[in-house]
Protein backbone atom coordinates (compact mmCIF):
# COMPACT_ATOMS: atom_id res chain seq x y z
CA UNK A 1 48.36 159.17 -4.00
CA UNK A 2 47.87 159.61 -0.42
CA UNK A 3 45.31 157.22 -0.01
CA UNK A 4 46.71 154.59 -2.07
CA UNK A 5 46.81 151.10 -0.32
CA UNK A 6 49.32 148.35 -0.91
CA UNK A 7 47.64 145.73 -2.54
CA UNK A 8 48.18 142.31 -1.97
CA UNK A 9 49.81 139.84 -4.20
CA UNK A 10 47.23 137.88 -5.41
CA UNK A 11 45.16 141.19 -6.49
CA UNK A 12 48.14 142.10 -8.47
CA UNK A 13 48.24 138.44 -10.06
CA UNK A 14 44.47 139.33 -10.99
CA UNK A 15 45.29 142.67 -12.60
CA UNK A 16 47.81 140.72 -14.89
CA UNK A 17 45.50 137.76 -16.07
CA UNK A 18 43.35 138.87 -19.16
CA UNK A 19 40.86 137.20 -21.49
CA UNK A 20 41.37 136.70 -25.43
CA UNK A 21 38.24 135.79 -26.84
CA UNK A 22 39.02 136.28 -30.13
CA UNK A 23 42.01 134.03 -30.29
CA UNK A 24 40.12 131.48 -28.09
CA UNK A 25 37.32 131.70 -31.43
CA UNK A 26 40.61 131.85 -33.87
CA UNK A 27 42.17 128.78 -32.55
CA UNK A 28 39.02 126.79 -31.49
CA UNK A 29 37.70 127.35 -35.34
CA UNK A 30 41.05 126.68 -37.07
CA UNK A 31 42.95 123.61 -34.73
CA UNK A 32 41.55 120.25 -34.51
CA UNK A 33 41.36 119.13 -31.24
CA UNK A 34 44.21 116.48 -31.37
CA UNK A 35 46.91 118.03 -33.92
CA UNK A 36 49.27 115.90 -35.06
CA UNK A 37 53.07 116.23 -34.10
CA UNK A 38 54.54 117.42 -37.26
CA UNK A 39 53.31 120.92 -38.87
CA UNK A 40 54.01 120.06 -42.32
CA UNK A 41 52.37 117.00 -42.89
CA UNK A 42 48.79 118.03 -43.02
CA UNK A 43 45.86 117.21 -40.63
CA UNK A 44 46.22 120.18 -38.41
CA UNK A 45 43.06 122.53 -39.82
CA UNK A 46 39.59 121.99 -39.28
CA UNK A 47 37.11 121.03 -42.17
CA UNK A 48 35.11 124.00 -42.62
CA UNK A 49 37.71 126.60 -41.72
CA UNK A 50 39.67 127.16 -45.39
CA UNK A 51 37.00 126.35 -48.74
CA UNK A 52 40.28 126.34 -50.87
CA UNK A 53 41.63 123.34 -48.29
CA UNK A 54 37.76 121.70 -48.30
CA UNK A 55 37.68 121.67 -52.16
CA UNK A 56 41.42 119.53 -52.23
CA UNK A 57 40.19 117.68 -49.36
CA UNK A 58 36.89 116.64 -51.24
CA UNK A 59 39.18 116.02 -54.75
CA UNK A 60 41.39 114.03 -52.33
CA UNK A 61 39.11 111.63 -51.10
CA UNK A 62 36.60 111.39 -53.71
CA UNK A 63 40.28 109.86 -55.35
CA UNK A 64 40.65 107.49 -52.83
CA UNK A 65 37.14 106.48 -52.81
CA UNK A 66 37.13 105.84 -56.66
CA UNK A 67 40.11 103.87 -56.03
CA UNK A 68 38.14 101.71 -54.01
CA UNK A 69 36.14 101.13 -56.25
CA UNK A 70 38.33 100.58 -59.02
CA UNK A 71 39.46 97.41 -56.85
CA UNK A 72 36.25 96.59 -56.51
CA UNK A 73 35.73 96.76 -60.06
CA UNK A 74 38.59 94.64 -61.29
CA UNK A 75 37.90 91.79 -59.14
CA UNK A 76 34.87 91.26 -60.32
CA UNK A 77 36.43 91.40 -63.85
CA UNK A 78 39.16 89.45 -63.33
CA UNK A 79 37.70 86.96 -61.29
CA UNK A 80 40.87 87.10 -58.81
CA UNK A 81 39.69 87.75 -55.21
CA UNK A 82 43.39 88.16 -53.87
CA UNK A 83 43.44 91.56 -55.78
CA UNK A 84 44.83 94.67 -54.34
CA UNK A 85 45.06 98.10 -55.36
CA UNK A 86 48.05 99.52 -53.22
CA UNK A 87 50.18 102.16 -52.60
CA UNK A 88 54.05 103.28 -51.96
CA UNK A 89 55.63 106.47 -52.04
CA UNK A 90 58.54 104.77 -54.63
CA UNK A 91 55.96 103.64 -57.28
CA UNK A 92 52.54 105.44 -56.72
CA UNK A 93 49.56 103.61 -57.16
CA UNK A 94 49.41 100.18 -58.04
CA UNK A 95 47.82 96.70 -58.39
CA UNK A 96 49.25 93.45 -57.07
CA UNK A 97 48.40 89.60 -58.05
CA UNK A 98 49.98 86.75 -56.46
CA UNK A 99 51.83 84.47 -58.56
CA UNK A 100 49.03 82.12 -58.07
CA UNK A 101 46.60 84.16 -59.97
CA UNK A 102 49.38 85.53 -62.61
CA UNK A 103 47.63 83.47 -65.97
CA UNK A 104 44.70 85.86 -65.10
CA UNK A 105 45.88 88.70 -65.85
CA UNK A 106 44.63 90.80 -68.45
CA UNK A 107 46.45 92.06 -71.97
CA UNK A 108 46.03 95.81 -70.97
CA UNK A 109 47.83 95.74 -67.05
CA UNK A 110 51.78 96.71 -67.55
CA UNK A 111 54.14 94.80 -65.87
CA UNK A 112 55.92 97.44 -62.96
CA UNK A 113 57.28 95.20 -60.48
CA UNK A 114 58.20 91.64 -59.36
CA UNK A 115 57.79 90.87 -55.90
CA UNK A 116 58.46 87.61 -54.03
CA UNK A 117 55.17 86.56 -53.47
CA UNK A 118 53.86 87.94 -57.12
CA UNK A 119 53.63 90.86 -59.29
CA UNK A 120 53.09 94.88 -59.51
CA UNK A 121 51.04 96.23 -62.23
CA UNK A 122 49.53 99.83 -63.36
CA UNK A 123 46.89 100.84 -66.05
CA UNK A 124 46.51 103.81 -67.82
CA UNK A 125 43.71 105.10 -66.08
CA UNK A 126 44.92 104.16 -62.75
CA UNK A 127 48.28 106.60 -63.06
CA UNK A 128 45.86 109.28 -64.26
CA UNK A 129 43.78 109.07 -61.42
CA UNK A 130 47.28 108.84 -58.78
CA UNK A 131 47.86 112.48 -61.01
CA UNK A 132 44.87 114.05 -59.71
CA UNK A 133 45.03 112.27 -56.34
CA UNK A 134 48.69 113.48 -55.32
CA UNK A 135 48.22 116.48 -56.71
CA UNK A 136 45.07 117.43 -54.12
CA UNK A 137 47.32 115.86 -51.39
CA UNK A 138 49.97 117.83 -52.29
CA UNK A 139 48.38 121.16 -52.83
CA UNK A 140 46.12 120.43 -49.24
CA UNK A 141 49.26 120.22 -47.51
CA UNK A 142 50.83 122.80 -48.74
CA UNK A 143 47.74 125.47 -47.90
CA UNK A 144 47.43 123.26 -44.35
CA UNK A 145 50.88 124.65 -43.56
CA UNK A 146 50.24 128.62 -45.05
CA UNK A 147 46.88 128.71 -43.21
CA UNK A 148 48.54 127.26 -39.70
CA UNK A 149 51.55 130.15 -40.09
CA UNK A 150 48.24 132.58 -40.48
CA UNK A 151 46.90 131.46 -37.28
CA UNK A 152 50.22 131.33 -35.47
CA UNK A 153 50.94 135.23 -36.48
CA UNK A 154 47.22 136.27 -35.08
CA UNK A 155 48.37 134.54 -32.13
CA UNK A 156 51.95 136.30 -31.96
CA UNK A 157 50.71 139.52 -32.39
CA UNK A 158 49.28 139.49 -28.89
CA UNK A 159 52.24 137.57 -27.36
CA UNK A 160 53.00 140.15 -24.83
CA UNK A 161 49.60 139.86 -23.44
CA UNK A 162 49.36 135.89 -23.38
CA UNK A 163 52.92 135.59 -21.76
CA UNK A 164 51.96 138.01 -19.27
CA UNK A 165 48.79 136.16 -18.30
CA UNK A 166 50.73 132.96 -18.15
CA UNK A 167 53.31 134.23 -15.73
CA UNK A 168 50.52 135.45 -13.35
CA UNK A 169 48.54 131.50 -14.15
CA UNK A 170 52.12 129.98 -12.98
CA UNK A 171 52.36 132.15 -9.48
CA UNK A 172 48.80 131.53 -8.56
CA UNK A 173 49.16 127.93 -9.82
CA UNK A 174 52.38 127.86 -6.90
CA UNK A 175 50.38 129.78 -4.69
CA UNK A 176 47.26 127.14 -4.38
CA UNK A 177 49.74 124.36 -4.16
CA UNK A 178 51.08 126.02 -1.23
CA UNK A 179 48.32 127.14 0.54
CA UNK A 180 46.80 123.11 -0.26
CA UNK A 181 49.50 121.56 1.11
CA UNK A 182 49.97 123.84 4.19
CA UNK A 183 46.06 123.00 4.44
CA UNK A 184 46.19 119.36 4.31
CA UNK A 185 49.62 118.82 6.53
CA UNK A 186 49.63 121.65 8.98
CA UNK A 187 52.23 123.79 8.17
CA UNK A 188 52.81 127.09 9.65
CA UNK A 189 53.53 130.67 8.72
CA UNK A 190 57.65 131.40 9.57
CA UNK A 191 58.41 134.64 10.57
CA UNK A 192 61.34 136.30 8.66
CA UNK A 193 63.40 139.21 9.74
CA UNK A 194 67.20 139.83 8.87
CA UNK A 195 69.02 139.07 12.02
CA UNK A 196 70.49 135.81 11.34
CA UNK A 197 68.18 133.67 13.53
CA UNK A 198 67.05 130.59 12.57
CA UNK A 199 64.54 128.70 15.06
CA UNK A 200 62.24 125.89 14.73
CA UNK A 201 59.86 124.13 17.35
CA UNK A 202 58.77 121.07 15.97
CA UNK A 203 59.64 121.17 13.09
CA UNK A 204 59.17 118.12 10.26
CA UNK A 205 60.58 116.63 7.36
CA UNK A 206 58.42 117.71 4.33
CA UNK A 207 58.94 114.25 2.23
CA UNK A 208 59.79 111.72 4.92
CA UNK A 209 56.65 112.17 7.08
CA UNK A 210 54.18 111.79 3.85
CA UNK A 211 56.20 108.89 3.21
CA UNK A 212 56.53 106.75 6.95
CA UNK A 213 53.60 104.61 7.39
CA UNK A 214 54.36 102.17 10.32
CA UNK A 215 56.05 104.58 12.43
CA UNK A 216 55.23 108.58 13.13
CA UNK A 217 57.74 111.40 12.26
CA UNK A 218 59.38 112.46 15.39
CA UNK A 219 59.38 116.12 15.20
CA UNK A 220 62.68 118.22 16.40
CA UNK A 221 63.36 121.70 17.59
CA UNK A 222 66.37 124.00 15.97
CA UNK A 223 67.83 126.81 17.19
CA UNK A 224 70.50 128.79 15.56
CA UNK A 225 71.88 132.14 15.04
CA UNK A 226 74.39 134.18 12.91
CA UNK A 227 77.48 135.93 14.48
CA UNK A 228 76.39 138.80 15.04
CA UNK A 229 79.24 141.06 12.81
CA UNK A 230 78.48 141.36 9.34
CA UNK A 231 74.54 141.59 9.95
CA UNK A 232 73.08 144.34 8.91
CA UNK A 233 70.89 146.44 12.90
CA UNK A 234 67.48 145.00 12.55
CA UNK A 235 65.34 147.15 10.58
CA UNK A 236 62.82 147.29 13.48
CA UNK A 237 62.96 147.26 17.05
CA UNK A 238 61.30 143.68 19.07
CA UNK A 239 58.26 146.02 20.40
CA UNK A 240 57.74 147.48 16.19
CA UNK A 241 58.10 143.86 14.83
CA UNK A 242 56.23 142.12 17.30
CA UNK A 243 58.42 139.10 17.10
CA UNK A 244 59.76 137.69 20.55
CA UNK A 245 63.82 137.31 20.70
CA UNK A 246 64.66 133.83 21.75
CA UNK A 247 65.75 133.79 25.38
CA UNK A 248 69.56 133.41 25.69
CA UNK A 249 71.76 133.10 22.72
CA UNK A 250 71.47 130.62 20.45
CA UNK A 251 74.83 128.66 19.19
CA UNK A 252 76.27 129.40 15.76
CA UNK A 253 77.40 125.67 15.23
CA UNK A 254 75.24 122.76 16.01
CA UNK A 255 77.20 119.97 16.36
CA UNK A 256 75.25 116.83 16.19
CA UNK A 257 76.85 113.55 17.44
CA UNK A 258 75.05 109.86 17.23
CA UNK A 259 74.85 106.30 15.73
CA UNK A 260 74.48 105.84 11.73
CA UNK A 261 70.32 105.18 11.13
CA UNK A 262 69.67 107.04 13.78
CA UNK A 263 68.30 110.12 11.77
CA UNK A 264 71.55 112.68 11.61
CA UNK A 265 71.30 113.43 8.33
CA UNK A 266 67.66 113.67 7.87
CA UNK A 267 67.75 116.16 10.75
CA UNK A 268 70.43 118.35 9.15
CA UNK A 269 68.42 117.87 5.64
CA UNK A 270 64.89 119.01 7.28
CA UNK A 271 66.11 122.17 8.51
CA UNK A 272 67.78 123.66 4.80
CA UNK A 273 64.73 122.30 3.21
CA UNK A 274 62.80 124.21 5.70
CA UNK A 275 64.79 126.95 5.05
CA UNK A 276 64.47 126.91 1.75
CA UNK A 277 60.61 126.52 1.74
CA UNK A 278 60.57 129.68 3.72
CA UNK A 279 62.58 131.63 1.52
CA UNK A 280 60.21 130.71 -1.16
CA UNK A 281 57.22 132.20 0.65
CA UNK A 282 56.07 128.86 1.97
CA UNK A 283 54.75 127.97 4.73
CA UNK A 284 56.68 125.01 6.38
CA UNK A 285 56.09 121.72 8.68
CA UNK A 286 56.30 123.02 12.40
CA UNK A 287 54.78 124.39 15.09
CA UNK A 288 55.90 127.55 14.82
CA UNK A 289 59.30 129.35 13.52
CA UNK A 290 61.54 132.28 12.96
CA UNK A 291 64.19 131.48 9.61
CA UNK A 292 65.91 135.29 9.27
CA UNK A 293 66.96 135.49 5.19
CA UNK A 294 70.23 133.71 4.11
CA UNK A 295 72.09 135.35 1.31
CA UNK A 296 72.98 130.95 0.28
CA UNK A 297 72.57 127.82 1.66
CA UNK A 298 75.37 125.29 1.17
CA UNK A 299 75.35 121.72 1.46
CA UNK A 300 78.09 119.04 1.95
CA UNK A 301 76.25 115.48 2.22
CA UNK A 302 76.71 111.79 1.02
CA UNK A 303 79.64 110.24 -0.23
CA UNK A 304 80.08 110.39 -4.67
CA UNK A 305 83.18 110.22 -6.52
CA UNK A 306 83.39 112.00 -10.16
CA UNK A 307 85.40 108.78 -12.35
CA UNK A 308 84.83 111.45 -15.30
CA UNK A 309 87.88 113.72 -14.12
CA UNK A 310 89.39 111.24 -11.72
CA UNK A 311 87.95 112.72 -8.33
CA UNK A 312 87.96 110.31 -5.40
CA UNK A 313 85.15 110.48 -2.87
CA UNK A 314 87.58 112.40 -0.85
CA UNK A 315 88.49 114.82 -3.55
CA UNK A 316 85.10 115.72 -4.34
CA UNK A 317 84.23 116.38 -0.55
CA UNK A 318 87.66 118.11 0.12
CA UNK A 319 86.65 120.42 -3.48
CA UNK A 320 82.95 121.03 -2.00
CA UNK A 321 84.11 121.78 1.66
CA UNK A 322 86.59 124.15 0.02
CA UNK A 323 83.99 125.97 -1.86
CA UNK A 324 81.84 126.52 1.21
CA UNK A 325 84.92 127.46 3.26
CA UNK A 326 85.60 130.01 0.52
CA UNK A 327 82.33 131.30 -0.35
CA UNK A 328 79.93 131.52 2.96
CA UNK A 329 79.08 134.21 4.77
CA UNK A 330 77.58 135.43 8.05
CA UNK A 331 74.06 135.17 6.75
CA UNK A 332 74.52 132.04 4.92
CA UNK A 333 73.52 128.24 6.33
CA UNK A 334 76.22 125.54 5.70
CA UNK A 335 75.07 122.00 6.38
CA UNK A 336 77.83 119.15 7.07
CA UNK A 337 77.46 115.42 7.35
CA UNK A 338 80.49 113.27 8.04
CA UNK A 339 83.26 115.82 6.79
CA UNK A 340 86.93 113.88 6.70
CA UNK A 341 85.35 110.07 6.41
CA UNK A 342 86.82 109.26 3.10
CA UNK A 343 90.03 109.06 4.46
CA UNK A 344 92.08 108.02 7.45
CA UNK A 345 90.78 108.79 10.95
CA UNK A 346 93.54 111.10 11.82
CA UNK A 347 93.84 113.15 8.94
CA UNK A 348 89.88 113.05 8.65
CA UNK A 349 89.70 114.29 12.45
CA UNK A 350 92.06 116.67 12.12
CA UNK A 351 90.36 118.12 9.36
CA UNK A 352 87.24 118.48 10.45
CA UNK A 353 88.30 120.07 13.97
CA UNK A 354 90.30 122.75 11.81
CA UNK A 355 87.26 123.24 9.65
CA UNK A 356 84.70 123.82 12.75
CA UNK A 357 87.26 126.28 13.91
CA UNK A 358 87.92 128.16 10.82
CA UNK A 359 83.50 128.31 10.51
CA UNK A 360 83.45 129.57 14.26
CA UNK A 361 86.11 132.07 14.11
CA UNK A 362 86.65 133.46 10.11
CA UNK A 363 83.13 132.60 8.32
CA UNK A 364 79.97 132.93 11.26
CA UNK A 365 77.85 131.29 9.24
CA UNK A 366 74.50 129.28 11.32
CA UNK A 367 76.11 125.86 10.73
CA UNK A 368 75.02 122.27 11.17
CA UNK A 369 77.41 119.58 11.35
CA UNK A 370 76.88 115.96 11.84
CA UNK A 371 79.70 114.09 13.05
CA UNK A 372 81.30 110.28 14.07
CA UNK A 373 84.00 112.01 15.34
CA UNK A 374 83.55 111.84 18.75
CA UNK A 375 86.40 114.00 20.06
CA UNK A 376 85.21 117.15 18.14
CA UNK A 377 82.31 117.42 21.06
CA UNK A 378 85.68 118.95 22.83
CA UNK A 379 85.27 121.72 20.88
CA UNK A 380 82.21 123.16 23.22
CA UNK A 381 85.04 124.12 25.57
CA UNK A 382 86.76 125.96 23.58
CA UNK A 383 84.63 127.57 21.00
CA UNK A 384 81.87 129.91 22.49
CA UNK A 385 79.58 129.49 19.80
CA UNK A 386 79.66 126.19 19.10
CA UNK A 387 77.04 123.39 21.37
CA UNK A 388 77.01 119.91 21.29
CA UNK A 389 73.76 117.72 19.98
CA UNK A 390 73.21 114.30 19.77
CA UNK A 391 70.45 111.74 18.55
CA UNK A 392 69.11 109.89 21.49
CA UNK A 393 69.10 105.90 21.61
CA UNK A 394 68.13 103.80 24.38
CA UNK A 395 70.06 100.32 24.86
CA UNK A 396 67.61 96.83 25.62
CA UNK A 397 69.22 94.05 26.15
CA UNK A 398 72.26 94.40 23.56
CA UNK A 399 70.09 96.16 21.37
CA UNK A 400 69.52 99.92 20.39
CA UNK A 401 65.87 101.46 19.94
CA UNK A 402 66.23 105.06 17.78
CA UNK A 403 64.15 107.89 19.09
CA UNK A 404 65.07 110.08 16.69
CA UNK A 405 65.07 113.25 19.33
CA UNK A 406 67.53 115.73 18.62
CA UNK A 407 68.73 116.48 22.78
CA UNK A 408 71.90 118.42 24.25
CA UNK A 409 74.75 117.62 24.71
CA UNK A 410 77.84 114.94 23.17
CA UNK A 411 77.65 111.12 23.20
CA UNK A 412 80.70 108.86 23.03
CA UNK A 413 79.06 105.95 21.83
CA UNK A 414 78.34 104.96 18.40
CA UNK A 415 76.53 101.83 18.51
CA UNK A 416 78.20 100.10 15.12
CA UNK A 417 77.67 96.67 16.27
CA UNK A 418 74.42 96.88 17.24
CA UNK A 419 73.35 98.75 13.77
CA UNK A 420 75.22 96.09 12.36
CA UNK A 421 72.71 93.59 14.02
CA UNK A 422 69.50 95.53 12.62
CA UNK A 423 71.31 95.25 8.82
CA UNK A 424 71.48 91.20 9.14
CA UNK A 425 75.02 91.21 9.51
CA UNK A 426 75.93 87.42 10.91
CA UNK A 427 75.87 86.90 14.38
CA UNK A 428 79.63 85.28 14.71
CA UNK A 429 80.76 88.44 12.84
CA UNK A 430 79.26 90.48 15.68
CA UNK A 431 80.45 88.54 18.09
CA UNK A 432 84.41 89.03 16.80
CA UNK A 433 83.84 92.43 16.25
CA UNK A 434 82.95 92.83 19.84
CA UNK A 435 86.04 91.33 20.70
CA UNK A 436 88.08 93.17 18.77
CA UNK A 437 86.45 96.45 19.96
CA UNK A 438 86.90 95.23 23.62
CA UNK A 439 90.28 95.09 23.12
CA UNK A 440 90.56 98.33 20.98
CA UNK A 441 89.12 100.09 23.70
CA UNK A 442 90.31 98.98 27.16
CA UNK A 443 93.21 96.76 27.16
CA UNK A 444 95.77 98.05 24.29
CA UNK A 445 99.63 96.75 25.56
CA UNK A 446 102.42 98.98 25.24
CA UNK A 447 105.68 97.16 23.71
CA UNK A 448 106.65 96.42 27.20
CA UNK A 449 103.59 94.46 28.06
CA UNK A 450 102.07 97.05 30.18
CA UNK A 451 98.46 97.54 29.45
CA UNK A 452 97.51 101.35 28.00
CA UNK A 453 95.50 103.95 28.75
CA UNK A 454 92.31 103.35 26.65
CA UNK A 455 93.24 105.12 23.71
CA UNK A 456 89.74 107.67 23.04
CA UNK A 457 90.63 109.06 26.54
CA UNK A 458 94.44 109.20 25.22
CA UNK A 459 92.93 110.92 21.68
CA UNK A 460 90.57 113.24 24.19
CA UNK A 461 93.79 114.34 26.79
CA UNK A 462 95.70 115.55 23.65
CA UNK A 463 93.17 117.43 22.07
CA UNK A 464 92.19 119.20 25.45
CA UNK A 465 96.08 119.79 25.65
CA UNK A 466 96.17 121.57 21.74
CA UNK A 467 96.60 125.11 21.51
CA UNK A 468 94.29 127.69 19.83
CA UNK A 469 94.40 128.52 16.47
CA UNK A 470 96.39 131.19 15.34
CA UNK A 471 93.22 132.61 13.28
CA UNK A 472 91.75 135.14 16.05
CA UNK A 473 87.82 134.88 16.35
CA UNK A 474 86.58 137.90 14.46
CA UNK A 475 82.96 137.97 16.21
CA UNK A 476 83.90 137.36 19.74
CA UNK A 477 82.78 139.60 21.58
């Protein structure tokens, strides 16, 4: 109709939620309020509901009460207190005397059992009895069962409705926990378009800043955006949208550089979960932000082997990376922490350098990677798209304080010894090791006795020296 009006979510929610009175009367009338577990084995229907079930239920304990009283009974007859009428599912009913009390017996009890502390006995009257008790039991159960299917089909025959109404319960029930929790921790409404941008002013950690309690969560800013071939021309125009374009261009890769504990990975972590929130109709942690759709979001953290089908930790990053490498797209967000560690420092260099090429130039995808290799920050040079990050530190006195700001730019430092400090690591340990990385790093000898250039600078010349790739980059421009 011409002047129909979209309607909003939540009014379509209500249009889907009905009422069933009658099965709310049905079940109320028929259930108990704490059903047992198993459906066959009785207890499940309401006295009052069935007057079949309440006549075997009367038989059935008016049985057990006259069995009380038949122990009651023989006692008092037989003079043994110790007495017991009992019962087992092998033998039925039956009484037991210790052995103590055996010469008491009388003539017309017949011997069923011997036990180690005494004897088993029945009477004639007390089998007839266990007839008509069983057989209520039995029966009750058996109608407790047919009258429960009963119920069960009333309730079935309006499934459709009831499953509907439960869907629309679940959203809503989503809904309210989002809008609580954006509520209580000031989270913000993300714009979305579809132009592969992804930025973020201070944005926040969803779990780790409930969970820090001597220190505050340092929010960070993230800025990011798609190669531009493979997107699909903006649907609307910046004046239709009214969404402001971030000034400049915004790198495809974020490399980010910086000590271990310093907060790399929880960085790199924040923004896919932030992502992800927004793609679920969230609203997220920050100030304010603009997160475009992604078709996937692909992940490559922490270090796990797979003993089950003989994968090293290697193997099982190399088969990950690989799948990512193979599978992303322009409008997807990769995340990478510490690709080529499980294995030598050449090879793992090597690797990742090829890998942040073949990202840049064949995939596009927005891409964070989080890196001890120092020498990849060469890459800024040569890869347009690609800008160097780095968690800031500040040194006092031998010792490194984290700030957990994400800033521009490379850092050649990565502060081992000093984390190694903060773990507890002994102090004459620390003291070698800075030795050993004095020497490392500034006075290597050549086989002639000559002393070296430092070797990073040596590592650094070479890779300034390498020559493109022979992939050409399919979104330059």
């Amino acid at each position: 109709r011409e002047d129909a009006r979209p309607t909003s979510l939540i009014s379509d929610l209500d249009l889907q939620i009905s009422e069933s009175p009658d099965l709310v009367e049905l079940i109320s009338r028929a259930i108990v309020d704490e059903p047992p577990l198993p459906i066959k084995e009785g207890g499940m229907i309401r006295d009052g509901f069935d007057s079949a079930l309440d006549e075997l239920r009367t038989a059935q304990r008016g049985g057990k009460d006259w069995i009380a009283k038949l122990q009651a009974d023989e006692i008092a007859s037989t003079g043994i207190a110790s007495l017991k009428v009992r019962f087992n599912s092998v033998f039925g009913y039956y009484i037991e005397v210790t052995k103590s009390n055996l010469d008491k017996v009388p003539a017309h009890y017949h011997r069923k059992q011997t036990v180690a502390n005494g004897e088993r006995f029945i009477t004639p009257e007390l089998k007839e009895m266990e007839g008509k008790i069983l057989g209520a039991e039995e029966r009750s159960v058996k109608l407790e069962y047919e009258i429960f299917q009963h119920v069960r089909e009333e309730v079935l025959g309006q499934l459709p409705k009831i499953q509907q109404t439960a869907s629309a319960l679940a959203q809503l029930d989503v809904l309210a926990s989002f809008a609580e929790t954006a509520r209580l921790h000031n989270y913000s409404r993300p714009q979305i378009l579809d132009e592969g941008i992804l930025q973020i002013r201070d944005g926040r950690h969803p779990v780790l800043e409930q969970q820090l309690v001597e220190e505050r969560f340092v929010p960070n800013d993230t800025g990011l955006a798609s190669s531009e071939r493979g997107l699909q021309t903006a649907s609307m125009s910046e004046e239709d949208s009214g969404v402001k374009r971030p000034e400049g261009r915004a790198p495809q890769i974020a490399l980010i550089t910086g000590p271990n504990m310093a907060g790399k990975s929880t960085y790199i972590r924040q923004v896919a979960l932030l992502a992800l929130l927004a793609h679920t109709g969230s609203f997220i942690p920050a100030a304010e932000a603009r997160i475009d759709l992604v078709d996937r979001i692909f992940t490559r953290i922490g270090a796990s082997d797979d003993l089950s089908r003989g994968q090293s930790t290697f193997m099982v990053e190399m088969t990950e990376t690989a799948n990512i490498l193979n599978n992303a797209t322009p409008r997807s967000l990769i995340v990478l922490d510490e690709i080529g560690r499980g294995t030598s420092t050449f090879d793992g260099l090597s690797l990742a350098w090829s890998i942040v090429e073949h990202l840049h130039n064949q995939v596009g995808a927005k891409t964070l990677f989080a890196t001890h290799y120092h020498e990849l920050t060469e890459l800024a040079v040569r890869l347009p798209r690609l800008k160097n990050f780095n968690v800031a530190v500040r040194e006092w006195h031998d010792q490194i304080v984290f700030l957990r700001k994400i800033v521009e730019g490379g850092t050649d430092k990565s502060y081992g010894i000093q984390v190694a400090r903060l773990a507890g690591v002994p102090k004459e340990v620390l003291e070698r090791a800075k030795q050993i990385l004095s020497n490392l790093e500034e006075s290597e000898l050549t086989p002639e006795g000559n002393v070296r250039q430092p070797r990073r600078q040596q590592d650094r010349d070479k890779l300034k020296q390498l020559a493109p790739p022979p992939q050409m980059d399919l979104f330059e421009e």
